[in-house]
PDB file of N, CA and C in Angstrom:
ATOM      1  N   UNK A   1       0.814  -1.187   0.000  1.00  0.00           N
ATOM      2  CA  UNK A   1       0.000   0.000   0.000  1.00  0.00           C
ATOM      3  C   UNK A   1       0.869   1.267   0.000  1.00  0.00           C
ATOM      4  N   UNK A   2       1.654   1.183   0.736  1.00  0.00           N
ATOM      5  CA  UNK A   2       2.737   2.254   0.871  1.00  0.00           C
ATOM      6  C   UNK A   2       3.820   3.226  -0.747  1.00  0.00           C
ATOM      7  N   UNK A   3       3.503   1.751  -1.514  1.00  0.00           N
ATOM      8  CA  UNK A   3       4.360   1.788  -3.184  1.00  0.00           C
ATOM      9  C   UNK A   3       3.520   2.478  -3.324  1.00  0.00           C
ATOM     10  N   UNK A   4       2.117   2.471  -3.708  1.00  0.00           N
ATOM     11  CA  UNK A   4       1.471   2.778  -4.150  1.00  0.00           C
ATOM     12  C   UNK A   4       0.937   4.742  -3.772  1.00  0.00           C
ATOM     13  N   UNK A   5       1.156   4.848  -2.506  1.00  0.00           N
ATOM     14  CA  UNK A   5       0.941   5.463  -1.985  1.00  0.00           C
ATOM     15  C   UNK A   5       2.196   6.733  -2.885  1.00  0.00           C
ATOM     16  N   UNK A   6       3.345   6.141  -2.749  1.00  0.00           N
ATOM     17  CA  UNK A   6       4.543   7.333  -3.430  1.00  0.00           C
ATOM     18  C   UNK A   6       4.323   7.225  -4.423  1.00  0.00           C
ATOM     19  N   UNK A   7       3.900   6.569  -4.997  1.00  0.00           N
ATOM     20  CA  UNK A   7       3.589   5.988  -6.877  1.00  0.00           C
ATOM     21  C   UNK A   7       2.539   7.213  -7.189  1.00  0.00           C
ATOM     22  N   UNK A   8       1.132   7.459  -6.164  1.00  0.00           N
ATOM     23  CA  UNK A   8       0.478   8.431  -6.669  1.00  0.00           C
ATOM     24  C   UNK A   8       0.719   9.541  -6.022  1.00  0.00           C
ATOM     25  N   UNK A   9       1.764   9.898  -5.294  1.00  0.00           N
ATOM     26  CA  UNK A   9       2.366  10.921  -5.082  1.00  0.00           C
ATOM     27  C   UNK A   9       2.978  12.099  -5.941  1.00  0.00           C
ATOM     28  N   UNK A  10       4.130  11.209  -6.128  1.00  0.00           N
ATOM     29  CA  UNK A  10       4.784  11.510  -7.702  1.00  0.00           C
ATOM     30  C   UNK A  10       4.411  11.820  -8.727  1.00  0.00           C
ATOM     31  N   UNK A  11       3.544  10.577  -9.201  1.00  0.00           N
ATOM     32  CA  UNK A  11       2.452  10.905 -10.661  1.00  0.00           C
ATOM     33  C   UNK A  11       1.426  12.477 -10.182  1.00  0.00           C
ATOM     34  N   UNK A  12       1.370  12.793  -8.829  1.00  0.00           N
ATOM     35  CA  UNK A  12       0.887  13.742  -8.992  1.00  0.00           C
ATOM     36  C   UNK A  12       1.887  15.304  -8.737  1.00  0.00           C
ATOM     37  N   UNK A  13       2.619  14.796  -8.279  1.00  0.00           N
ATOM     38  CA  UNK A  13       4.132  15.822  -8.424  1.00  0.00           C
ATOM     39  C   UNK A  13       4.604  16.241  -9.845  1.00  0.00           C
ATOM     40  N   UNK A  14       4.135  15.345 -10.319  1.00  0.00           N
ATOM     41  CA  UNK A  14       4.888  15.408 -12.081  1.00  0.00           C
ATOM     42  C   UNK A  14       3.742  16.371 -12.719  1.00  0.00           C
ATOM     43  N   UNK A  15       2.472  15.888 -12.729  1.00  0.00           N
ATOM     44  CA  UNK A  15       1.610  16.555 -13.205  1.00  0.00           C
ATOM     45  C   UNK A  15       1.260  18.109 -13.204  1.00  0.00           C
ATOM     46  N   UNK A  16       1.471  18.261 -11.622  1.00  0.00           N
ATOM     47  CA  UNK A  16       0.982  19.682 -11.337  1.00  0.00           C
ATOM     48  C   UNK A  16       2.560  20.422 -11.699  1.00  0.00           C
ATOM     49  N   UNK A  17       3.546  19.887 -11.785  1.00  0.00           N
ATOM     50  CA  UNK A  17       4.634  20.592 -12.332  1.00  0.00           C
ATOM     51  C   UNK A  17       4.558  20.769 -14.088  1.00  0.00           C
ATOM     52  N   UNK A  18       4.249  19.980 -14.517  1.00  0.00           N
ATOM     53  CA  UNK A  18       4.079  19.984 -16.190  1.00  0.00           C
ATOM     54  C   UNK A  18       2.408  20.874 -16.237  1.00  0.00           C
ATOM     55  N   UNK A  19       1.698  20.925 -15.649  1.00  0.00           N
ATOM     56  CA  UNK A  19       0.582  22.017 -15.958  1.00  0.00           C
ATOM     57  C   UNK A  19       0.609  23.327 -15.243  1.00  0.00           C
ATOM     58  N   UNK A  20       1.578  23.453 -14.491  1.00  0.00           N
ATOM     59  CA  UNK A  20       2.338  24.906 -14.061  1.00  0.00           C
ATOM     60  C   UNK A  20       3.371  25.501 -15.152  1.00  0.00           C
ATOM     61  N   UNK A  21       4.279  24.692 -15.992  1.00  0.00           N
ATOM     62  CA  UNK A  21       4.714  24.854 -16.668  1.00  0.00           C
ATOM     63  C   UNK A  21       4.438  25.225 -18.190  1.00  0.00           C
ATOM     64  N   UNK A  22       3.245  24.627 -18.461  1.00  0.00           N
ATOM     65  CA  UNK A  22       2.614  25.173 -19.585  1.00  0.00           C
ATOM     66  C   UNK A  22       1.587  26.427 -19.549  1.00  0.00           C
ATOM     67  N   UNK A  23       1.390  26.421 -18.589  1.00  0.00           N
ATOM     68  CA  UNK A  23       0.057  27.797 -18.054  1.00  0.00           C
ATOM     69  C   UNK A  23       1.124  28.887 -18.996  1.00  0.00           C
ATOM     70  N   UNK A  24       0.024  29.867 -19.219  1.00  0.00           N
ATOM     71  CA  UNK A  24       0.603  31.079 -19.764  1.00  0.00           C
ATOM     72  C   UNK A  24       0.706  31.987 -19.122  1.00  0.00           C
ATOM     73  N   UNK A  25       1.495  33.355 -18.787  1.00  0.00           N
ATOM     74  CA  UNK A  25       1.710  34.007 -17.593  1.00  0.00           C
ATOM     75  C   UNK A  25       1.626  35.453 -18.437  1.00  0.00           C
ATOM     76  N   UNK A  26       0.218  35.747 -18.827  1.00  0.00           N
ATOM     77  CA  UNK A  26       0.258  36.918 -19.263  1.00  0.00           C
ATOM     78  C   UNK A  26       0.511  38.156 -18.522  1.00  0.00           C
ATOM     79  N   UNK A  27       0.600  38.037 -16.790  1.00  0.00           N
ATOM     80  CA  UNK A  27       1.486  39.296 -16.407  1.00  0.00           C
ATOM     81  C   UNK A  27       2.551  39.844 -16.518  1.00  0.00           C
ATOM     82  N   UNK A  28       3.087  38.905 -17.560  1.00  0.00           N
ATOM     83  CA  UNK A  28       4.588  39.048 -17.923  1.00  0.00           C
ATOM     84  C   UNK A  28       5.298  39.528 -19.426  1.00  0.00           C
ATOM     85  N   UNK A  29       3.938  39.881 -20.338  1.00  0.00           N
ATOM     86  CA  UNK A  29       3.814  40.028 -21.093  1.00  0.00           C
ATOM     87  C   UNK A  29       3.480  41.505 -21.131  1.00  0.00           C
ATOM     88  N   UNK A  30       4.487  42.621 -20.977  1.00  0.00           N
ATOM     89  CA  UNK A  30       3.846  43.959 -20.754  1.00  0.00           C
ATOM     90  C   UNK A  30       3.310  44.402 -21.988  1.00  0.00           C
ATOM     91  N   UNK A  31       2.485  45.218 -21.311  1.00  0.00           N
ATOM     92  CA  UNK A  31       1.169  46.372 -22.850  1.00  0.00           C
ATOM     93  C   UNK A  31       1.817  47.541 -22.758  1.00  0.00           C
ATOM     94  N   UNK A  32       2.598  48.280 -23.623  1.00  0.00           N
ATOM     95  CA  UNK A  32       2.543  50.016 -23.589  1.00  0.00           C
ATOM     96  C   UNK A  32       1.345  50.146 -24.468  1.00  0.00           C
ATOM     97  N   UNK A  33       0.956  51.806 -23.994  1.00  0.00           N
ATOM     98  CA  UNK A  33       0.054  52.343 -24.447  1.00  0.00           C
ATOM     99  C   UNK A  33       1.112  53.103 -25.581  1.00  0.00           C
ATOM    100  N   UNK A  34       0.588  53.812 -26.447  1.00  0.00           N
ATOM    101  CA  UNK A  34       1.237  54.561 -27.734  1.00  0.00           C
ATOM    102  C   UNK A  34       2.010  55.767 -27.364  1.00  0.00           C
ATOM    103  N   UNK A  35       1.878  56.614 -26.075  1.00  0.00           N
ATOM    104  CA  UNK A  35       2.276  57.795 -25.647  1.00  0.00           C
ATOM    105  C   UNK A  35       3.081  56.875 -24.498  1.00  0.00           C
ATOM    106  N   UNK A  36       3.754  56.196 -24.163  1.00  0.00           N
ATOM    107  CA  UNK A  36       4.563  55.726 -23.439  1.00  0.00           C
ATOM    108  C   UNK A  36       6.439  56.336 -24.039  1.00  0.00           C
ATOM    109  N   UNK A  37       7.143  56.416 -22.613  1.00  0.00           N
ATOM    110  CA  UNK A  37       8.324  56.981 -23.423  1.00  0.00           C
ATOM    111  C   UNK A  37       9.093  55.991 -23.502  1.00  0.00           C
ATOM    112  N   UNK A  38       9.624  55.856 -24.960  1.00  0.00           N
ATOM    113  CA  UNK A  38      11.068  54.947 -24.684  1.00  0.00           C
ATOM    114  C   UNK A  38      11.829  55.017 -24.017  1.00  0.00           C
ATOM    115  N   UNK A  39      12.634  54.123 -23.233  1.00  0.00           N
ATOM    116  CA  UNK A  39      13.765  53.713 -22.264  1.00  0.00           C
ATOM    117  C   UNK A  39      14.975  53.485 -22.903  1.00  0.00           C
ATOM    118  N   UNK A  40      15.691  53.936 -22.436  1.00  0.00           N
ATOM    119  CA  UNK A  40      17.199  54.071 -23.544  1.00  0.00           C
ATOM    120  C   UNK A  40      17.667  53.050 -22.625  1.00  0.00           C
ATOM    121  N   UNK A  41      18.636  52.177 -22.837  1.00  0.00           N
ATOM    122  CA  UNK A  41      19.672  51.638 -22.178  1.00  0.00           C
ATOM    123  C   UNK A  41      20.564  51.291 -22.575  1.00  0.00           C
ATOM    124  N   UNK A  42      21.995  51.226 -22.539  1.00  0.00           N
ATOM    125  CA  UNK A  42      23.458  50.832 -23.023  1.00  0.00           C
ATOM    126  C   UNK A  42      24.009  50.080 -22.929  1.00  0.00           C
ATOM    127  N   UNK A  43      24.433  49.411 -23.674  1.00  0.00           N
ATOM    128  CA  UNK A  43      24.865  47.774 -23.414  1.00  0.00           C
ATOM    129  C   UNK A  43      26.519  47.822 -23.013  1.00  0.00           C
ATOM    130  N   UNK A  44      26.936  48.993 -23.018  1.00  0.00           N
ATOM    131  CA  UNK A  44      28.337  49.716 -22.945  1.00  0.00           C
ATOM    132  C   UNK A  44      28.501  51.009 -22.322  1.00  0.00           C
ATOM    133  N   UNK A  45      29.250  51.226 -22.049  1.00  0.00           N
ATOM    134  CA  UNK A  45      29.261  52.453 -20.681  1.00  0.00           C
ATOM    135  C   UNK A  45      28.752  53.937 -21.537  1.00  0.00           C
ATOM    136  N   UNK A  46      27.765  54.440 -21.163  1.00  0.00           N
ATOM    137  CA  UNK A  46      27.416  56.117 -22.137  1.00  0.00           C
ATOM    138  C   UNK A  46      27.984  56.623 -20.482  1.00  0.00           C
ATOM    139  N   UNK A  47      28.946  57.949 -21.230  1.00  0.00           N
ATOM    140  CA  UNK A  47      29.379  58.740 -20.326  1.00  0.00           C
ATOM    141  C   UNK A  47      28.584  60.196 -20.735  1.00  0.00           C
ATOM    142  N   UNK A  48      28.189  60.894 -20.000  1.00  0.00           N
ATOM    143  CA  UNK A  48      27.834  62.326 -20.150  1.00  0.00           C
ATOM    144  C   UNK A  48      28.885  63.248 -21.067  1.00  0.00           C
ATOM    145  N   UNK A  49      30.523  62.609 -21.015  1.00  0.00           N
ATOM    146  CA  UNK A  49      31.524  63.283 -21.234  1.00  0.00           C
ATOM    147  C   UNK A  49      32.443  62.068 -21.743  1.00  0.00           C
ATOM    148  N   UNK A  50      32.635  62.326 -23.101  1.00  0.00           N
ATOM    149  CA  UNK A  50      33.560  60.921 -23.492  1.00  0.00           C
ATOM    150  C   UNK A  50      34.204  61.201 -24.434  1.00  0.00           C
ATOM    151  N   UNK A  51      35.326  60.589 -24.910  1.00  0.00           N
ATOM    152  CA  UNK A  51      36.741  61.011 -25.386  1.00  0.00           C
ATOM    153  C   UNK A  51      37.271  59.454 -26.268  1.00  0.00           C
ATOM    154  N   UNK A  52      37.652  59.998 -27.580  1.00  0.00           N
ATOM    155  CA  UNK A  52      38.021  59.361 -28.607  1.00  0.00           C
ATOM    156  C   UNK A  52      39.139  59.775 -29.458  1.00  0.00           C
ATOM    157  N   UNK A  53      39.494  58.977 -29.911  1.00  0.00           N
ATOM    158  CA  UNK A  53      40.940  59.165 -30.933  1.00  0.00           C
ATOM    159  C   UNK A  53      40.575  59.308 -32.492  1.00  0.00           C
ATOM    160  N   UNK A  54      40.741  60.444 -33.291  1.00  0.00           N
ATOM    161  CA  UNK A  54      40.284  60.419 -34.535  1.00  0.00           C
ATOM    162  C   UNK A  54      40.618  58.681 -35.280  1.00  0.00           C
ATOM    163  N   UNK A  55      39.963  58.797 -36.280  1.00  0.00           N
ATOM    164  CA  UNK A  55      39.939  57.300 -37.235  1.00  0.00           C
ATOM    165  C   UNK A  55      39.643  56.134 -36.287  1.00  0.00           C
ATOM    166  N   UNK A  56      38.946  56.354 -35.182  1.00  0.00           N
ATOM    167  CA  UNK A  56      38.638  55.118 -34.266  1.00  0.00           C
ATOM    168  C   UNK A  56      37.303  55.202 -34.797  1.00  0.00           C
ATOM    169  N   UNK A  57      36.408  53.949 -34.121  1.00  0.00           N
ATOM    170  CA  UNK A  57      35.180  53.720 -34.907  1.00  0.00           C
ATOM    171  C   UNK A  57      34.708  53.828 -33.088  1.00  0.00           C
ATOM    172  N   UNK A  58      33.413  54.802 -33.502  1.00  0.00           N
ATOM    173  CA  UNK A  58      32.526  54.311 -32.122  1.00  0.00           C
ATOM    174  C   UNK A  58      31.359  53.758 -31.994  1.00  0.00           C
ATOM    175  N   UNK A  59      31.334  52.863 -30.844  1.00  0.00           N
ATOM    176  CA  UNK A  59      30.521  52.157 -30.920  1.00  0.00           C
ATOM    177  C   UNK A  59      29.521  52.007 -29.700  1.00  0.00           C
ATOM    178  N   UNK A  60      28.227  51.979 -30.055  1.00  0.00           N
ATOM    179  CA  UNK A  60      27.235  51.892 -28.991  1.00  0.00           C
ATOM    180  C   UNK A  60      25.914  50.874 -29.131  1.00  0.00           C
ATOM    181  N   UNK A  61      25.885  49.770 -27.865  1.00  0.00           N
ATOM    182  CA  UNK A  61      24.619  49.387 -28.814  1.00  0.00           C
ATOM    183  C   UNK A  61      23.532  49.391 -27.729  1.00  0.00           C
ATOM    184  N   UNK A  62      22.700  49.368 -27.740  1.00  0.00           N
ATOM    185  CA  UNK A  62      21.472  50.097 -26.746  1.00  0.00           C
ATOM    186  C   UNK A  62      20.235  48.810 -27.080  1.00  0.00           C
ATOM    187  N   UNK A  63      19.200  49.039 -26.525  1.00  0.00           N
ATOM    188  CA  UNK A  63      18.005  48.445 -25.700  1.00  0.00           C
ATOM    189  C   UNK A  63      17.176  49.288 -25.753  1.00  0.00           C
ATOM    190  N   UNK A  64      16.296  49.138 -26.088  1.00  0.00           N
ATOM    191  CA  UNK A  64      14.700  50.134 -25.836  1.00  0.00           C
ATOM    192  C   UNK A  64      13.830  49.635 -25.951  1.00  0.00           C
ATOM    193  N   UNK A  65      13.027  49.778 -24.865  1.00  0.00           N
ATOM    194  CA  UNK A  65      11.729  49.881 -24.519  1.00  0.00           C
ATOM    195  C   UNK A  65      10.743  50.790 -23.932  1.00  0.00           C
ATOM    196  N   UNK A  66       9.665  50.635 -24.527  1.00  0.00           N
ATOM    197  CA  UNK A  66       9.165  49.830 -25.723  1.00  0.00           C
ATOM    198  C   UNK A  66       9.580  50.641 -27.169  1.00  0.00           C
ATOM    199  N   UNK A  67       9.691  49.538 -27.957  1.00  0.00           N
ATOM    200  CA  UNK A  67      10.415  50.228 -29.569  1.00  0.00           C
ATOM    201  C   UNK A  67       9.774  49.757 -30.316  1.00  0.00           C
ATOM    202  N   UNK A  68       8.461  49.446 -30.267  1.00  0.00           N
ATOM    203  CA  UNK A  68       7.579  48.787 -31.339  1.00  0.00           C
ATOM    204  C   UNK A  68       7.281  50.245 -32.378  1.00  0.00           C
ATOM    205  N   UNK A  69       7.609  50.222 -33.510  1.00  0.00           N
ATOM    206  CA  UNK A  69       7.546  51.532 -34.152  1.00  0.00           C
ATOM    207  C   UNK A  69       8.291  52.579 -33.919  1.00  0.00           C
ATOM    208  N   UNK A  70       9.219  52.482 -33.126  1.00  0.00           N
ATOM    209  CA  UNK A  70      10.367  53.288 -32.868  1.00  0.00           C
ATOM    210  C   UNK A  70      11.135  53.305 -34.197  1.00  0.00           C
ATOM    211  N   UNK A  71      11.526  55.185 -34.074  1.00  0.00           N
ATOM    212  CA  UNK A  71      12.755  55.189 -34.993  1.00  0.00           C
ATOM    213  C   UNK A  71      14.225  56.052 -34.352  1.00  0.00           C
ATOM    214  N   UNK A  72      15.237  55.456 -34.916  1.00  0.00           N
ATOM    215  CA  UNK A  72      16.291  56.482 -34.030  1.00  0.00           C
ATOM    216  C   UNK A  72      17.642  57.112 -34.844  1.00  0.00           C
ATOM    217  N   UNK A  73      17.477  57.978 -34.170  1.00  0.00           N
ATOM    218  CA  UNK A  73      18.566  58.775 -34.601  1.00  0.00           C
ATOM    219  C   UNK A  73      19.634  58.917 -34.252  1.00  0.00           C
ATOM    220  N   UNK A  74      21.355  59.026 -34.498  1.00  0.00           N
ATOM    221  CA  UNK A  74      22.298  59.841 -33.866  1.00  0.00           C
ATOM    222  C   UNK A  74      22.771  60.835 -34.493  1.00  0.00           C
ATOM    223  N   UNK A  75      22.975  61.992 -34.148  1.00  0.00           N
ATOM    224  CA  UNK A  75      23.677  62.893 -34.548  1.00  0.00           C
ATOM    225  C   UNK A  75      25.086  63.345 -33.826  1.00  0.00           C
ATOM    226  N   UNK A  76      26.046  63.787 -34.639  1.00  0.00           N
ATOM    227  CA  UNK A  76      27.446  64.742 -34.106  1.00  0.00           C
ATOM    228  C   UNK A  76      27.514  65.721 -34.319  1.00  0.00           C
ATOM    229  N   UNK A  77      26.837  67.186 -33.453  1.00  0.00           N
ATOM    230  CA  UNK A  77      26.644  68.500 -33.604  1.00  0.00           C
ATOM    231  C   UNK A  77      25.221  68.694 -34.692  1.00  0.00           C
ATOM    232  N   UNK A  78      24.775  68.148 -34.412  1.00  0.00           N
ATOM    233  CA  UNK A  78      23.534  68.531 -35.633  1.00  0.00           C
ATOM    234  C   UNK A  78      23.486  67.504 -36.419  1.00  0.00           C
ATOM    235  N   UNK A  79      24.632  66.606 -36.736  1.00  0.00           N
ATOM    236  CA  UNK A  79      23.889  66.251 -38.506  1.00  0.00           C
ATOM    237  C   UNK A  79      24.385  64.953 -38.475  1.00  0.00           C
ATOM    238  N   UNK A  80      23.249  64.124 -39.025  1.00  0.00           N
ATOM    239  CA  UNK A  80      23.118  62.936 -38.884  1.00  0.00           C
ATOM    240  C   UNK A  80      23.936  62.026 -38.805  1.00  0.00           C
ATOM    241  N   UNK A  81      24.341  60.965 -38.292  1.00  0.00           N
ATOM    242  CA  UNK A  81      25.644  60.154 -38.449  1.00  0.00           C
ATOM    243  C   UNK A  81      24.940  58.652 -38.683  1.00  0.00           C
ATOM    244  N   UNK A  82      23.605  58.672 -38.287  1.00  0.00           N
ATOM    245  CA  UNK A  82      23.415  56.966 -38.122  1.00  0.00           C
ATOM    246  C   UNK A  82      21.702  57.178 -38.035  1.00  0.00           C
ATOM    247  N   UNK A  83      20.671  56.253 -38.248  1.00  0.00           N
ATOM    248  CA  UNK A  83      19.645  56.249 -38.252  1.00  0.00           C
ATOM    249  C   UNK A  83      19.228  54.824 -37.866  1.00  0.00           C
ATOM    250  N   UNK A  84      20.264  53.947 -37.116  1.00  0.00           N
ATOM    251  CA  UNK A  84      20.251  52.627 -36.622  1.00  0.00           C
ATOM    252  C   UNK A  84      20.185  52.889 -35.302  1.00  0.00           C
ATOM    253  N   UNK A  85      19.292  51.530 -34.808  1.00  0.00           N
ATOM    254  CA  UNK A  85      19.411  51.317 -32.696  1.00  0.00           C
ATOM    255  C   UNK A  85      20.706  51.258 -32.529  1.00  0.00           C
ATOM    256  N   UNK A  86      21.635  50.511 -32.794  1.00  0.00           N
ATOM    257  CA  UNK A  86      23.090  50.651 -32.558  1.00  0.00           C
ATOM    258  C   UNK A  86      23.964  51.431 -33.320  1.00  0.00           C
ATOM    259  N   UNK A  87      25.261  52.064 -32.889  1.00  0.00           N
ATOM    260  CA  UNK A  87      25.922  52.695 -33.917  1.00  0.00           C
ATOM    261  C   UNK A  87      26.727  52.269 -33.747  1.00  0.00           C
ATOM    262  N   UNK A  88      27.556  52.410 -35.202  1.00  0.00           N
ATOM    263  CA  UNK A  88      29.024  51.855 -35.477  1.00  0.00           C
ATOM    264  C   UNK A  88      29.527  53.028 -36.730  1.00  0.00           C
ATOM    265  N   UNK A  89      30.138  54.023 -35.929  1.00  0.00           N
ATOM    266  CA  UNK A  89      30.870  54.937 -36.829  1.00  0.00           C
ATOM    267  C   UNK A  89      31.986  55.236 -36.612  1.00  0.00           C
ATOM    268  N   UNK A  90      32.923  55.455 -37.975  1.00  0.00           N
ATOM    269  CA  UNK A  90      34.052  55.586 -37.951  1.00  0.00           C
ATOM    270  C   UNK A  90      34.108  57.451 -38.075  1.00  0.00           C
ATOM    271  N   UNK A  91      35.271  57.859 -36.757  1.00  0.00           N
ATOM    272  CA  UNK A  91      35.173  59.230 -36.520  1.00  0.00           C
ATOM    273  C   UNK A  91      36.302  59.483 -37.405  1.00  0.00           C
ATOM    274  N   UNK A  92      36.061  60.440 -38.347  1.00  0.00           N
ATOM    275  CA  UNK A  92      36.723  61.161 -39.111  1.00  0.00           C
ATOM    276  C   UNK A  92      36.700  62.886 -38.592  1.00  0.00           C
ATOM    277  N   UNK A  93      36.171  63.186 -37.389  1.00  0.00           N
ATOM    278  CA  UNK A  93      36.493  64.795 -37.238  1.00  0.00           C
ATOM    279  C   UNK A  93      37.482  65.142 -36.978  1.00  0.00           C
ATOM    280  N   UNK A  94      38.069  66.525 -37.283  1.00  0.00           N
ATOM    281  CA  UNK A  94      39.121  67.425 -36.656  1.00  0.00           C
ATOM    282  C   UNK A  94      39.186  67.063 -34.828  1.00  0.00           C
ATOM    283  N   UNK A  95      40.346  67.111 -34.492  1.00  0.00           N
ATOM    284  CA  UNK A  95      40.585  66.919 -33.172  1.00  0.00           C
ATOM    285  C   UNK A  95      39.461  68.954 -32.626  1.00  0.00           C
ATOM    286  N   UNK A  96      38.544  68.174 -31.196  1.00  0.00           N
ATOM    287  CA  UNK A  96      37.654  69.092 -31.095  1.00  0.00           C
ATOM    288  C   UNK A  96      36.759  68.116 -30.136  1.00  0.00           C
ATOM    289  N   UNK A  97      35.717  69.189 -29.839  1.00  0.00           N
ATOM    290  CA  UNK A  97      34.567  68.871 -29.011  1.00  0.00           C
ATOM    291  C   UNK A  97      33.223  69.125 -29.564  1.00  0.00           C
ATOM    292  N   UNK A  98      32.835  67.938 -29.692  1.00  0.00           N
ATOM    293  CA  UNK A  98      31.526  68.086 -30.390  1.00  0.00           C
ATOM    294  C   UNK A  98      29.931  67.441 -29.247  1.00  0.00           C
ATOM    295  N   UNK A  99      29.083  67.338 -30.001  1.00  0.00           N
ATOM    296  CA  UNK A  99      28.040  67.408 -29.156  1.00  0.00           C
ATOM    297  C   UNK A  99      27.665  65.718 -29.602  1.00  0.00           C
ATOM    298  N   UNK A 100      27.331  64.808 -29.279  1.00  0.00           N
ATOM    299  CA  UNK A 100      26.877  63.287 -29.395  1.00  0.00           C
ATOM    300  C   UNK A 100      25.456  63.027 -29.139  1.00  0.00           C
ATOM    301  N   UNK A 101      24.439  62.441 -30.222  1.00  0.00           N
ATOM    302  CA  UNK A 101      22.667  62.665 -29.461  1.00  0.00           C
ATOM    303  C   UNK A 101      22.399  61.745 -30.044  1.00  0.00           C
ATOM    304  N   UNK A 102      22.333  60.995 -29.247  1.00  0.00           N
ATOM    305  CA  UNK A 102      20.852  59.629 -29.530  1.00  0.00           C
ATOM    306  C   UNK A 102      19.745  59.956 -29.433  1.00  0.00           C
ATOM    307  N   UNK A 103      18.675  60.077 -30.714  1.00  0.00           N
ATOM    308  CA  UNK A 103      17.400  60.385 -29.841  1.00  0.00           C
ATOM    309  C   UNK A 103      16.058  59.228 -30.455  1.00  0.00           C
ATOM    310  N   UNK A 104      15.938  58.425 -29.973  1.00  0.00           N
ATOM    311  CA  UNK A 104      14.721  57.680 -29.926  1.00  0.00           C
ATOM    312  C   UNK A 104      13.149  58.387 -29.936  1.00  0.00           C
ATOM    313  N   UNK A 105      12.436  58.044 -31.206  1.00  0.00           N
ATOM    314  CA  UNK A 105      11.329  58.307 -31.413  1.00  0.00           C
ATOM    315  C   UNK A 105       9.970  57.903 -31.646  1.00  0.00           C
ATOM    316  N   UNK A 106       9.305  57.272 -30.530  1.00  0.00           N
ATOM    317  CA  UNK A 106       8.319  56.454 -31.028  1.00  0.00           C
ATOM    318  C   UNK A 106       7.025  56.994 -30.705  1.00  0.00           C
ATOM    319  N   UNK A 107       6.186  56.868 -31.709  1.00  0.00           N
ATOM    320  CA  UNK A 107       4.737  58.086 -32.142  1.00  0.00           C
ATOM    321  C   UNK A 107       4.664  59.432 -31.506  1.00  0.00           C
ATOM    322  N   UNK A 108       5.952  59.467 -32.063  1.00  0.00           N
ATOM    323  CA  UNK A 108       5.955  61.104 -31.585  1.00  0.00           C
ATOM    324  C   UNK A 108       6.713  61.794 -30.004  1.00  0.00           C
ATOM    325  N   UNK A 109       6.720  60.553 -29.542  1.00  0.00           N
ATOM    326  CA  UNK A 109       7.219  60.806 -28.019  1.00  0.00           C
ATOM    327  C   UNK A 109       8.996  60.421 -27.965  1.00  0.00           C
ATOM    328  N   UNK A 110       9.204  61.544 -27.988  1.00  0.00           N
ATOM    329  CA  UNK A 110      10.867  61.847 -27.854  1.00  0.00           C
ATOM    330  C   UNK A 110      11.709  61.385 -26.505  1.00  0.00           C
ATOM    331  N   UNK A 111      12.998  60.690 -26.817  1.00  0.00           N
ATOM    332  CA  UNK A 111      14.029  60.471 -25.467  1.00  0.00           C
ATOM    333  C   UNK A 111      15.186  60.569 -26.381  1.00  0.00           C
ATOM    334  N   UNK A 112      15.942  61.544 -25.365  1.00  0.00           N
ATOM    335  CA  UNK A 112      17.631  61.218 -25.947  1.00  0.00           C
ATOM    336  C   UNK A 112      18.349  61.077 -25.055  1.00  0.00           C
ATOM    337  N   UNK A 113      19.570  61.001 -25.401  1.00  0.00           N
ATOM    338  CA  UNK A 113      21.006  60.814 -24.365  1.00  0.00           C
ATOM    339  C   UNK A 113      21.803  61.760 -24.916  1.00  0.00           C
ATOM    340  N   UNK A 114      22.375  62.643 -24.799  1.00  0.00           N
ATOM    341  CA  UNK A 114      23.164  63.513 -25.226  1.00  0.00           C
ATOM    342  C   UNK A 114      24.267  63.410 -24.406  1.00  0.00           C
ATOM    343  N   UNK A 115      26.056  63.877 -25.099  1.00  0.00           N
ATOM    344  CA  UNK A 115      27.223  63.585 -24.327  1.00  0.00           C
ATOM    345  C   UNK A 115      27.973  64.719 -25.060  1.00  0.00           C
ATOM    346  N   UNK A 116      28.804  65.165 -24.024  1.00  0.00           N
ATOM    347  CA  UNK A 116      30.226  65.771 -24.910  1.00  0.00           C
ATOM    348  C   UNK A 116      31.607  64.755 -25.449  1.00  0.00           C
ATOM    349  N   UNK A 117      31.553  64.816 -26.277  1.00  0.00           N
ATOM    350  CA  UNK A 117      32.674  64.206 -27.279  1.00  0.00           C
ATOM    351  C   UNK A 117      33.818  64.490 -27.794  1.00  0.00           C
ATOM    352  N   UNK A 118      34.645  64.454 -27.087  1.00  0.00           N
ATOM    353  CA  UNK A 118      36.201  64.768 -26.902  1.00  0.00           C
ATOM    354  C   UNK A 118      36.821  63.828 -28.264  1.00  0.00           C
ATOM    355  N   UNK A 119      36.967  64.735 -29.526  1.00  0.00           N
ATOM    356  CA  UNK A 119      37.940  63.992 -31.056  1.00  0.00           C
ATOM    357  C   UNK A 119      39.473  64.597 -30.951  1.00  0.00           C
ATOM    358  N   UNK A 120      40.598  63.360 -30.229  1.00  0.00           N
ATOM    359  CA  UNK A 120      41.466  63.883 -29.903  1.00  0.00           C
ATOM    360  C   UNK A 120      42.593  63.340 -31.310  1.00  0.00           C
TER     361      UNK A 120
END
């Protein structure tokens, strides 16, 4: 009686673990609404103040949420350098200080990161 006893123990240990496991856990599944702001994040250190060697390539690659319909931008002093979530540009400026702007745009609702950029 006792076999039997761990026998339907188990068989019921197994079960309620394999139908916990398949359940769907839609609290985990977040909803933005359309006016929600994107979340920038860096997969690599963004400094407020950062410093490079001409003909080096810089590189950043970022995370956002939510980016469903997101579009993004970087610019160096104004003018465009990249229109990708990550950048990979090779700095060709005069040794100088320029201005660095990520700005993420989704339906209209603006986030950036802006840095000073030391081209030594």
């Amino acid at each position: 009686m006792e076999k039997y006893k761990n026998l339907y123990i188990t068989v019921l240990t197994v079960f309620t673990l394999i139908c916990s496991a398949c359940s769907s856990d839609e609290s985990s599944n977040a909803i933005f609404t359309d006016d929600e702001i994107p979340r920038i994040f860096f997969e690599n250190t963004w400094l407020n103040v950062q410093s490079i060697d001409s003909n080096t390539i810089l590189s950043f690659n970022t995370t956002v949420s939510p980016n469903d319909g997101a579009t993004y931008k970087w610019t160096l002093d104004g003018v465009i350098i990249s229109q990708t979530k990550n950048l990979e540009y090779l700095v060709t400026q005069d040794p100088g200080v320029y201005t660095l702007t990520f700005e993420v745009n989704r339906n209209e609702v603006v986030n950036t990161r802006t840095a000073q950029l030391t081209v030594n």
